[in-house]
Protein backbone atom coordinates (compact mmCIF):
# COMPACT_ATOMS: atom_id res chain seq x y z
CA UNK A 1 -13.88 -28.52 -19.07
CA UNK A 2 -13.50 -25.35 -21.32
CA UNK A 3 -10.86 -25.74 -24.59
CA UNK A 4 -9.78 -22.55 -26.10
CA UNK A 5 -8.68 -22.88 -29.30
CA UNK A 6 -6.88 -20.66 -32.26
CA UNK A 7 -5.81 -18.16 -29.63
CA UNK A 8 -3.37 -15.40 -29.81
CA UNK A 9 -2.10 -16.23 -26.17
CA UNK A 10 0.05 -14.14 -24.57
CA UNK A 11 1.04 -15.80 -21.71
CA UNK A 12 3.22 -13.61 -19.50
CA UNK A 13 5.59 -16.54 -18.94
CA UNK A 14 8.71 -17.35 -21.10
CA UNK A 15 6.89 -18.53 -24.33
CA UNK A 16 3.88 -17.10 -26.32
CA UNK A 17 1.27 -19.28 -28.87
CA UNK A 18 0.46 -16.90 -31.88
CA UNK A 19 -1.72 -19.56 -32.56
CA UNK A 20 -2.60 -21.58 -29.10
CA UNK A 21 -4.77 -23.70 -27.37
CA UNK A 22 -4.94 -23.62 -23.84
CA UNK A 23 -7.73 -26.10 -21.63
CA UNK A 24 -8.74 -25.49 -18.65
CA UNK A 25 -10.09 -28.52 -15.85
CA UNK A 26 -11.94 -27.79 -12.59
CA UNK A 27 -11.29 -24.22 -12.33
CA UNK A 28 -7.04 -24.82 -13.09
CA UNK A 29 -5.08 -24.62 -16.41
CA UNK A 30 -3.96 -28.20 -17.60
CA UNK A 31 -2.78 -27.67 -20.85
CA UNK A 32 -1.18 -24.94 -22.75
CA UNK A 33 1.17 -24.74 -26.23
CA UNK A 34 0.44 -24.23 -30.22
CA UNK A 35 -2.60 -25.82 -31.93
CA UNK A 36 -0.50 -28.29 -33.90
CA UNK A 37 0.17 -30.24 -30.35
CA UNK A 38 -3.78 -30.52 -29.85
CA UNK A 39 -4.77 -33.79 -31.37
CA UNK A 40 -8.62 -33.46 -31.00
CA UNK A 41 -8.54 -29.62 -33.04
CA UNK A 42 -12.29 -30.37 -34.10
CA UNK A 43 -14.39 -28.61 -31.75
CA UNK A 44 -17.20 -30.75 -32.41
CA UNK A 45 -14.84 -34.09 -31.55
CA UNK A 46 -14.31 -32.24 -28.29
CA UNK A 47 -17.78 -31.54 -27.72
CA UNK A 48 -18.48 -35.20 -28.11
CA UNK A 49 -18.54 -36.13 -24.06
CA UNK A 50 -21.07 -33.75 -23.71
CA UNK A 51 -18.94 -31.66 -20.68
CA UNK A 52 -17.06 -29.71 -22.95
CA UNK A 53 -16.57 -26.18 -23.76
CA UNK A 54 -15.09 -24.92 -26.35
CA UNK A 55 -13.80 -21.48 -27.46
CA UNK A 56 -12.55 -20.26 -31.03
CA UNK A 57 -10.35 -17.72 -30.45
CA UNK A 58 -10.04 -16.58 -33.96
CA UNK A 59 -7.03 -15.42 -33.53
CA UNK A 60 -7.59 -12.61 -30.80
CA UNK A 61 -5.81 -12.04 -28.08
CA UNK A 62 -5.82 -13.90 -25.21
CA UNK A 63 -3.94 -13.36 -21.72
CA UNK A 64 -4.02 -13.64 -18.26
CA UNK A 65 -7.19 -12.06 -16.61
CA UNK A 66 -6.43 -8.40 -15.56
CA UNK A 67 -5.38 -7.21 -11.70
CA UNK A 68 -6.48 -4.47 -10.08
CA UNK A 69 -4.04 -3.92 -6.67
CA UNK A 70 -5.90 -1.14 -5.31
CA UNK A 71 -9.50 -0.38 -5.21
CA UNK A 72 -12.32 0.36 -3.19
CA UNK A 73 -15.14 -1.25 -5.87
CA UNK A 74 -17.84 -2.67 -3.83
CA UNK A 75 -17.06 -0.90 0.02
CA UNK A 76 -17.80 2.83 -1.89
CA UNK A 77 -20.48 1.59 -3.88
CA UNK A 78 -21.30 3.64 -6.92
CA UNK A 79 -24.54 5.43 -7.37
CA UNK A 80 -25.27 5.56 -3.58
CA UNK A 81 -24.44 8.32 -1.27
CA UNK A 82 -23.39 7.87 2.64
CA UNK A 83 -25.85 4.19 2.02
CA UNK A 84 -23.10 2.92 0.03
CA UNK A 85 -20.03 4.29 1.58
CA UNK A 86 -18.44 1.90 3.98
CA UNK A 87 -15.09 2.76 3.18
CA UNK A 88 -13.46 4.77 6.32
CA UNK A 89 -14.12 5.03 9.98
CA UNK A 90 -13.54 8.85 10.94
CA UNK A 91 -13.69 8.38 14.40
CA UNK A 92 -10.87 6.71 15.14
CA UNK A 93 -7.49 7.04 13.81
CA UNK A 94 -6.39 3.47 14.25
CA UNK A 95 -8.83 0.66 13.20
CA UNK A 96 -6.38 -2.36 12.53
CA UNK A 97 -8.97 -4.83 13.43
CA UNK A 98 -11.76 -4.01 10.25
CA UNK A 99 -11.98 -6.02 7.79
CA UNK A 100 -12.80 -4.99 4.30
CA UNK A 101 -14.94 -8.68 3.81
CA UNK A 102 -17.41 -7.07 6.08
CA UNK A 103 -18.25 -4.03 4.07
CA UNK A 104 -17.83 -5.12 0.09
CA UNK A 105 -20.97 -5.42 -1.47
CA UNK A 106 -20.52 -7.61 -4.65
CA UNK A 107 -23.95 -6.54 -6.10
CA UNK A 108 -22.05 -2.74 -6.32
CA UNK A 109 -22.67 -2.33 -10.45
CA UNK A 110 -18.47 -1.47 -10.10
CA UNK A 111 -18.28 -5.83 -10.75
CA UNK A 112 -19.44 -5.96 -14.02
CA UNK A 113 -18.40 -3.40 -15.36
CA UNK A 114 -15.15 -5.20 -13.99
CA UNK A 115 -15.72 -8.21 -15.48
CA UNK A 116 -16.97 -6.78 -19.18
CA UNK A 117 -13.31 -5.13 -19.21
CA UNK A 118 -11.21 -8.07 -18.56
CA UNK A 119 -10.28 -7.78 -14.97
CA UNK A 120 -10.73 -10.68 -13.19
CA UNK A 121 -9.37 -10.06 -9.65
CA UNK A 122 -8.96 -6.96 -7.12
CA UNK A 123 -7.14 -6.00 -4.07
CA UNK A 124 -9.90 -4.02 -1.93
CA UNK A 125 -9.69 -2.87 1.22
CA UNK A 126 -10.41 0.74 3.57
CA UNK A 127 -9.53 4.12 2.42
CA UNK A 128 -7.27 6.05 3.81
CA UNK A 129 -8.95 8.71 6.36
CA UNK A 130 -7.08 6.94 9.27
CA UNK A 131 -3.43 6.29 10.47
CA UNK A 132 -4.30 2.47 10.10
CA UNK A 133 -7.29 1.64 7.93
CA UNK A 134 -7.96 -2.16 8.10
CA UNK A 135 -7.42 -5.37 6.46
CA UNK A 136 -7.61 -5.29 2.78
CA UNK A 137 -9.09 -8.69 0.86
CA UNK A 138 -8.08 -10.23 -2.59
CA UNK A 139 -11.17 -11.67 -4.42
CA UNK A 140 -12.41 -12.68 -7.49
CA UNK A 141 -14.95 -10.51 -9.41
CA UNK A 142 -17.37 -12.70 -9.66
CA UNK A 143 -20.16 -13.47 -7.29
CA UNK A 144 -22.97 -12.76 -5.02
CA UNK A 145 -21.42 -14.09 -1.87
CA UNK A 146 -18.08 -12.21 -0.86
CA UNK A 147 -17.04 -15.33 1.16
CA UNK A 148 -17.24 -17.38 -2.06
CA UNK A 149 -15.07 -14.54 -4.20
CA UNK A 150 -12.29 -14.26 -1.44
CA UNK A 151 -8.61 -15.38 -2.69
CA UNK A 152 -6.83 -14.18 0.30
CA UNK A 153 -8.22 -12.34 3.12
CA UNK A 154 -6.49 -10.91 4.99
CA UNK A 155 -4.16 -9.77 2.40
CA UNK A 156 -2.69 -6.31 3.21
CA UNK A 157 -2.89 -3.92 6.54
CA UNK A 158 -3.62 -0.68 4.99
CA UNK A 159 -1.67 2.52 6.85
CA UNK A 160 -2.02 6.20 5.36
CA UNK A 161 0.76 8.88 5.73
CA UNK A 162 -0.03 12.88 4.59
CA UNK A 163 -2.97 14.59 4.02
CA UNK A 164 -5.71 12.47 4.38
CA UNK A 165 -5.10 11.54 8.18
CA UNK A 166 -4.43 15.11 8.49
CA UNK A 167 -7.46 16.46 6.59
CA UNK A 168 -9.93 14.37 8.40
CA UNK A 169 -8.81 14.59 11.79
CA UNK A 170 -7.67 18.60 12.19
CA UNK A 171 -11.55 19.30 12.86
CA UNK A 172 -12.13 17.36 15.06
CA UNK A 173 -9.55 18.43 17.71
CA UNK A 174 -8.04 14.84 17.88
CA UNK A 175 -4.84 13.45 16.71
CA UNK A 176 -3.39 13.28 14.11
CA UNK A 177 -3.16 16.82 12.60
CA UNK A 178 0.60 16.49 11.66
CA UNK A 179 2.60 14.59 9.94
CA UNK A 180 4.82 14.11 12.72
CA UNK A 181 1.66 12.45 14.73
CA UNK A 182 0.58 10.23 11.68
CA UNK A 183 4.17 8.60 12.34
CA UNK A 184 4.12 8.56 16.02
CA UNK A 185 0.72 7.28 16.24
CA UNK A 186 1.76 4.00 13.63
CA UNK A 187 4.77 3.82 15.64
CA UNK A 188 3.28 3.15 18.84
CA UNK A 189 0.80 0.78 17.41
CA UNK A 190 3.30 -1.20 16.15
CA UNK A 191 5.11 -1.29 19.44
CA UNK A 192 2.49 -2.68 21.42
CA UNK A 193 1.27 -5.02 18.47
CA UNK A 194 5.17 -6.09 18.56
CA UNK A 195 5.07 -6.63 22.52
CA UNK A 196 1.80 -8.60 22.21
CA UNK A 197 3.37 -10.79 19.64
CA UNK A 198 6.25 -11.53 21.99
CA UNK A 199 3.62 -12.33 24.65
CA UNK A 200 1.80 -14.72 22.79
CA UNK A 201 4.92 -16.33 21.44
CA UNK A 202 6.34 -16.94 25.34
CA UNK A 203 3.17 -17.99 26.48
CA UNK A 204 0.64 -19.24 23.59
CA UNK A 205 -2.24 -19.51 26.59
CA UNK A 206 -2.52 -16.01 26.24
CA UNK A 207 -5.90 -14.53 25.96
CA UNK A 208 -6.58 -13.14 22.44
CA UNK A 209 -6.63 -9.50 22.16
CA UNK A 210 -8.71 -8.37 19.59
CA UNK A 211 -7.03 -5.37 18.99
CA UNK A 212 -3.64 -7.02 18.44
CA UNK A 213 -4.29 -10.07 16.88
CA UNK A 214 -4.75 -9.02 13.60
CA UNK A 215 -1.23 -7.62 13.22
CA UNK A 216 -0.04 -11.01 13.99
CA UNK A 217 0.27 -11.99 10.19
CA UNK A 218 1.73 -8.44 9.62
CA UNK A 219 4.60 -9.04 12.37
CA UNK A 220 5.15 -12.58 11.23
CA UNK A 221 6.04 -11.28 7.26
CA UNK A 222 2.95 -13.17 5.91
CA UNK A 223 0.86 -9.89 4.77
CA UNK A 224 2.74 -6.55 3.87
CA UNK A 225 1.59 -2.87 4.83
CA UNK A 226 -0.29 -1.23 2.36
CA UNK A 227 0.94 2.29 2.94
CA UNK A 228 -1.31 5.08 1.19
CA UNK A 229 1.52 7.69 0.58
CA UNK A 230 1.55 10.12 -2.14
CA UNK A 231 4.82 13.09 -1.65
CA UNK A 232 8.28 11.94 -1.38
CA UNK A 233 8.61 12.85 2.07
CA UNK A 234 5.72 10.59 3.14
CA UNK A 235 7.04 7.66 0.48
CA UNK A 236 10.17 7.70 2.65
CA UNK A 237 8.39 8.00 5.75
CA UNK A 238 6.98 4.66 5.28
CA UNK A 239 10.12 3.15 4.27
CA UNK A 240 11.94 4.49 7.56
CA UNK A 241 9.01 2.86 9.71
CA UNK A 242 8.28 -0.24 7.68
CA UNK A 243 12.71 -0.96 7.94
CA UNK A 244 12.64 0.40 11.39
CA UNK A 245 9.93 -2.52 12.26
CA UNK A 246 11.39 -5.23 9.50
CA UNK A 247 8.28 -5.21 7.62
CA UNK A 248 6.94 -5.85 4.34
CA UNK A 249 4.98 -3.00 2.31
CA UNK A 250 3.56 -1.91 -0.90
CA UNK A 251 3.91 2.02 -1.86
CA UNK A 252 0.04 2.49 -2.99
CA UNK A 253 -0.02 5.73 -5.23
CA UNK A 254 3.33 6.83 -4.96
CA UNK A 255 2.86 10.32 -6.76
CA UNK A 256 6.50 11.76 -6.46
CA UNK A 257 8.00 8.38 -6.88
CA UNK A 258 9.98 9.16 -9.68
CA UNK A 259 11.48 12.03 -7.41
CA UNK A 260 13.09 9.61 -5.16
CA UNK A 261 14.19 6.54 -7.93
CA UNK A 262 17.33 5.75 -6.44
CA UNK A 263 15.89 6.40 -2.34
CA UNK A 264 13.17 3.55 -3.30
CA UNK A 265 15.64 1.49 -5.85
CA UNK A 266 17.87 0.89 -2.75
CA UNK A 267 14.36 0.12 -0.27
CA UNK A 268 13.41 -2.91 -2.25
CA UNK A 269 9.31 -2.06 -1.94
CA UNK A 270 7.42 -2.45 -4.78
CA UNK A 271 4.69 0.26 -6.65
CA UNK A 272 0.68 0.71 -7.29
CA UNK A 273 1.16 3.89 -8.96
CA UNK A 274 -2.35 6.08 -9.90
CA UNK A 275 -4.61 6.92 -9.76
CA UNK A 276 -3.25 9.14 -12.34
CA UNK A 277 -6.30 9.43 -14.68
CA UNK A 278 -7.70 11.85 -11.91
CA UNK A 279 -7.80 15.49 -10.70
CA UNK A 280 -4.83 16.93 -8.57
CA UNK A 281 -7.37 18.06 -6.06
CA UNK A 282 -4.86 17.88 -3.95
CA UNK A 283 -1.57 19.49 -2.73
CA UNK A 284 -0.10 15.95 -2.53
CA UNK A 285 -0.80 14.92 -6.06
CA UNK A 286 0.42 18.14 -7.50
CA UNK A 287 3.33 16.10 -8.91
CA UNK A 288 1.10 12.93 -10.29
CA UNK A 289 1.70 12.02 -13.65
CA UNK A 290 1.72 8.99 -15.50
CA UNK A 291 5.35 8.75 -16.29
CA UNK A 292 6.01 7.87 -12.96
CA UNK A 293 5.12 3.94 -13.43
CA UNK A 294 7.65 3.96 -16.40
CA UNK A 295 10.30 5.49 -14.78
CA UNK A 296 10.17 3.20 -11.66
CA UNK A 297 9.73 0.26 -13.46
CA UNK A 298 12.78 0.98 -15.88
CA UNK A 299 14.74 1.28 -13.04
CA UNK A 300 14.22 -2.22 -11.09
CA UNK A 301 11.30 -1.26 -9.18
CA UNK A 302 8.03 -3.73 -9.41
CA UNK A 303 5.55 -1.74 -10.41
CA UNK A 304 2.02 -1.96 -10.84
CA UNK A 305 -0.90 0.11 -12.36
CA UNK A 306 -4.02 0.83 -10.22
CA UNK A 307 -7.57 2.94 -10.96
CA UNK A 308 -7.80 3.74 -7.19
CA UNK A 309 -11.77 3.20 -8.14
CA UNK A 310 -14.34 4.89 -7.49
CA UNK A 311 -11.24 7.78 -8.17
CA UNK A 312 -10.82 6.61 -11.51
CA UNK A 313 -13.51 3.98 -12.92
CA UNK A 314 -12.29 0.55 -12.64
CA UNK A 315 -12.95 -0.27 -16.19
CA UNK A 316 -10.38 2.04 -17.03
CA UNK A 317 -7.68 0.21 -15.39
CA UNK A 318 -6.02 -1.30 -19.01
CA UNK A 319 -6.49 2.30 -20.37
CA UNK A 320 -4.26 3.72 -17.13
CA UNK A 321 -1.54 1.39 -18.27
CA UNK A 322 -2.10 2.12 -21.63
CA UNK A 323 -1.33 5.92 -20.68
CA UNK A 324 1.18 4.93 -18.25
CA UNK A 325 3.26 3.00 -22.01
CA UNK A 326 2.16 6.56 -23.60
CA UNK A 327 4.22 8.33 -21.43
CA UNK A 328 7.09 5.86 -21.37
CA UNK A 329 6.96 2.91 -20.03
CA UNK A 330 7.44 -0.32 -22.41
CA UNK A 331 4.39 -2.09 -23.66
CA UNK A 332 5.77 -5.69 -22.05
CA UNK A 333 5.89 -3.65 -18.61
CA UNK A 334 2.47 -2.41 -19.30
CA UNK A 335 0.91 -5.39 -19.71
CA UNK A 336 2.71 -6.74 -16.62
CA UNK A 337 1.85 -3.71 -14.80
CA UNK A 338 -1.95 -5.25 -14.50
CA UNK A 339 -0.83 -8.78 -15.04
CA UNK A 340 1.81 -10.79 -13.39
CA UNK A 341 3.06 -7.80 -11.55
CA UNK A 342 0.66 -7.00 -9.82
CA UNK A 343 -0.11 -10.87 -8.34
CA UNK A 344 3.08 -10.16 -7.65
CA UNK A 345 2.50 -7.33 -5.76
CA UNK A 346 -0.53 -8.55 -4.27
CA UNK A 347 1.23 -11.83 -3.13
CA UNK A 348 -1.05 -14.28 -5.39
CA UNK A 349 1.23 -14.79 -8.14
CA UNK A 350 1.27 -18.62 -7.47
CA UNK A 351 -2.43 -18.93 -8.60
CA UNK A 352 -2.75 -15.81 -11.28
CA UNK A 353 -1.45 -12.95 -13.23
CA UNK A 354 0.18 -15.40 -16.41
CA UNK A 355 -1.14 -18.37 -18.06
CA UNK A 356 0.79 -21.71 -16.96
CA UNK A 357 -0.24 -25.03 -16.51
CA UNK A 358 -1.76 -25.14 -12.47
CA UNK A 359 -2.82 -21.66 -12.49
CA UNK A 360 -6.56 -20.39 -11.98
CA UNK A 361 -7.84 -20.29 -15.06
CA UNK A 362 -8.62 -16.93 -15.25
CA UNK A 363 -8.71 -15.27 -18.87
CA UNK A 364 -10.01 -12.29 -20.91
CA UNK A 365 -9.80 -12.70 -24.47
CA UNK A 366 -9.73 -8.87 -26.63
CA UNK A 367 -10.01 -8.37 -30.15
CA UNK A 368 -7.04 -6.55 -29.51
CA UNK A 369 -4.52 -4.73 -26.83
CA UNK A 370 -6.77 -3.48 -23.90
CA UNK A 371 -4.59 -0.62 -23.62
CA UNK A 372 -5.56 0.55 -26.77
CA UNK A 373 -9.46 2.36 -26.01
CA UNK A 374 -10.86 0.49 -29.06
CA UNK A 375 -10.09 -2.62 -28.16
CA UNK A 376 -13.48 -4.87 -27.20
CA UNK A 377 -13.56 -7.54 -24.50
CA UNK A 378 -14.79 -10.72 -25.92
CA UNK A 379 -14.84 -12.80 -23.34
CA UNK A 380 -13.88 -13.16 -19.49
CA UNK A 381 -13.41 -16.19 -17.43
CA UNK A 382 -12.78 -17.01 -14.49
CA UNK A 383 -11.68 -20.41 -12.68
CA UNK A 384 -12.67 -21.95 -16.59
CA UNK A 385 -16.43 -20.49 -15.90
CA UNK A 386 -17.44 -17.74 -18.63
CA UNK A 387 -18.66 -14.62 -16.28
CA UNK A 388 -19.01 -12.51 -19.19
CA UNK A 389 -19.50 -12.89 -22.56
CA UNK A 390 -20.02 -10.68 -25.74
CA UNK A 391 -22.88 -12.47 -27.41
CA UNK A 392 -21.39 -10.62 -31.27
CA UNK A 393 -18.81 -12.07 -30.83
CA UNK A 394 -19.71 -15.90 -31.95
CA UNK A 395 -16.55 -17.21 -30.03
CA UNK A 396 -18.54 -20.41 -28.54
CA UNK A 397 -18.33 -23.33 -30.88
């Protein structure tokens, strides 16, 4: 059992503790509220069994563990060249059937440097060379086994629209080299994933296709697209397919979102918008800027915050958001922009992304706002187990 006590908590549910306790019991939260309901406030009373943590808080903050809803950290592994890169099959345009589990190397230095800045969780999956990428997996941060580490797996289908379908494939005298193909070409997959669904759904003896099966969750509105689309045009692209198929989707990236507010106000998708804190090294980004979270988010749209990493480091993920409040948005929707937004967004907000009693107990405490680049992490837990730990900080009782 871990007992954290004299907290600042900010909860990202109805009711914050300025000065909390919160206890945590076989990886789940049990107990929440202000110190003066804890009867047993003397950490060494609560010590006494022998099997119990316990945290001082000293007043810093503490709040949910941190969300990252787009990455590649551990499948483009940092410090290695083509070794490390696992992230996108060029010779094929569509690759439904790979599965990011297979290629995420937890031992990719990209973890802790996760874990030392708060973030707790991440939505990883394939890049975005081909039409369809793969299945994208939501896991922990902490581990050496990715099978231990996995939340939800499959979690997302990722699909790319624009240049990078374009860019990769115009050499090599294969389609897709328009934009016009990129939509065909997701089109037609979807047809014959749709007609195999309707096969195995009139006859359930039908023989697995490999191919096919793993749009099955897609089809049946238990996993969402994760479309890769930065210019308007492409946004709404998506939007026509995903509607014309009655799917479910994220917009990853969404560059010229705030070009198209009321276009994607009336779509109902939510936002991963970034990776802002990055070159326009493209023609698609020209328009990137980190208003854009702001402005979708003020206007009804759930949006979340992503580092893209490698792109942008995934450490920087709080600072993103942080930029993102700079440049408009409101500090509450920055905080949920890598909170309880994005499990949200990443369809995991029954276990994370706020502190409430039967939640993971995933936590990161700060000596201040981690949108604010001075702030430290103190502390980062995760299912009540401290994965890392600043040993300054003198936080353990």
């Amino acid at each position: 059992m871990l007992v954290i006590i004299h907290g600042n908590i900010k909860t990202m549910e109805d009711q914050d503790y300025p000065d909390g306790y919160l206890r945590i019991e076989q990886g789940k939260i049990t107990a929440i509220g202000n110190m003066e309901e804890i009867q047993e406030s003397n950490p060494e009373a609560m010590k006494a069994d022998g099997m119990t943590q316990v945290l001082d808080a000293k007043g810093n903050l503490v709040m949910p563990g941190i969300i990252e809803a787009h990455c590649h950290m551990g499948i483009t592994e940092e410090k290695k060249g083509m070794e490390g890169d696992d992230c996108n099959e060029t010779v094929d345009p569509v690759t439904p059937y790979l599965r990011a589990v297979d290629a995420i190397n937890p031992m990719d230095d990209a973890f802790h440097d996760a874990l030392k800045a708060g973030i707790t969780a991440a939505m990883i999956g394939p890049g975005s060379s081909n039409v369809v990428g793969g299945q994208f997996a939501f896991i922990k941060t902490h581990g050496r086994c990715i099978d231990n580490m996995i939340v939800k797996a499959p979690a997302a289908m990722k699909v790319a629209f624009g240049e990078n379908p374009k860019v990769n494939y115009s050499g090599q005298n294969v389609s897709p080299v328009t934009r016009m193909s990129i939509a065909a070409k997701l089109r037609e997959e979807l047809t014959k994933a749709r007609e195999y669904q309707q096969k195995i759904n009139e006859n359930p003896e039908t023989k697995p296709d490999f191919h096919y099966e793993c749009w099955l969750p897609v089809l049946n509105g238990e996993i969402p697209l994760k479309a890769h689309a930065h210019r308007a045009d492409d946004i709404l692209t998506a939007v026509r397919i995903a509607k014309e198929f009655g799917l479910r989707m994220t917009l990853d990236h969404c560059s010229e979102g705030h070009l198209i507010i009321e276009e994607l106000r009336e779509a109902g998708f939510p936002a991963i918008v970034g990776p802002d804190m990055a070159s326009r090294n493209k023609i698609e980004v020209q328009n990137m800027a980190f208003k854009t979270a702001g402005l979708l988010s003020s206007n009804g749209i759930l949006t979340a915050v992503t580092t893209d990493h490698p792109v942008s480091k995934i450490q920087f993920l709080p600072i993103c958001a942080g930029l993102a409040v700079k440049e408009g948005m409101s500090m509450e929707d920055g905080f949920r922009s890598i909170t309880i937004n994005a499990a949200k967004i990443c369809g995991v907000d029954d276990r994370m992304g706020s502190l409430a009693v039967g939640k993971d107990g995933n936590i990161a405490i700060f000596t201040g706002n981690p949108m604010e680049v001075f702030t430290k992490t103190l502390c980062t837990i995760i299912e009540g187990n401290i994965v890392y730990y600043d040993e300054e900080c003198g936080l353990l009782c």
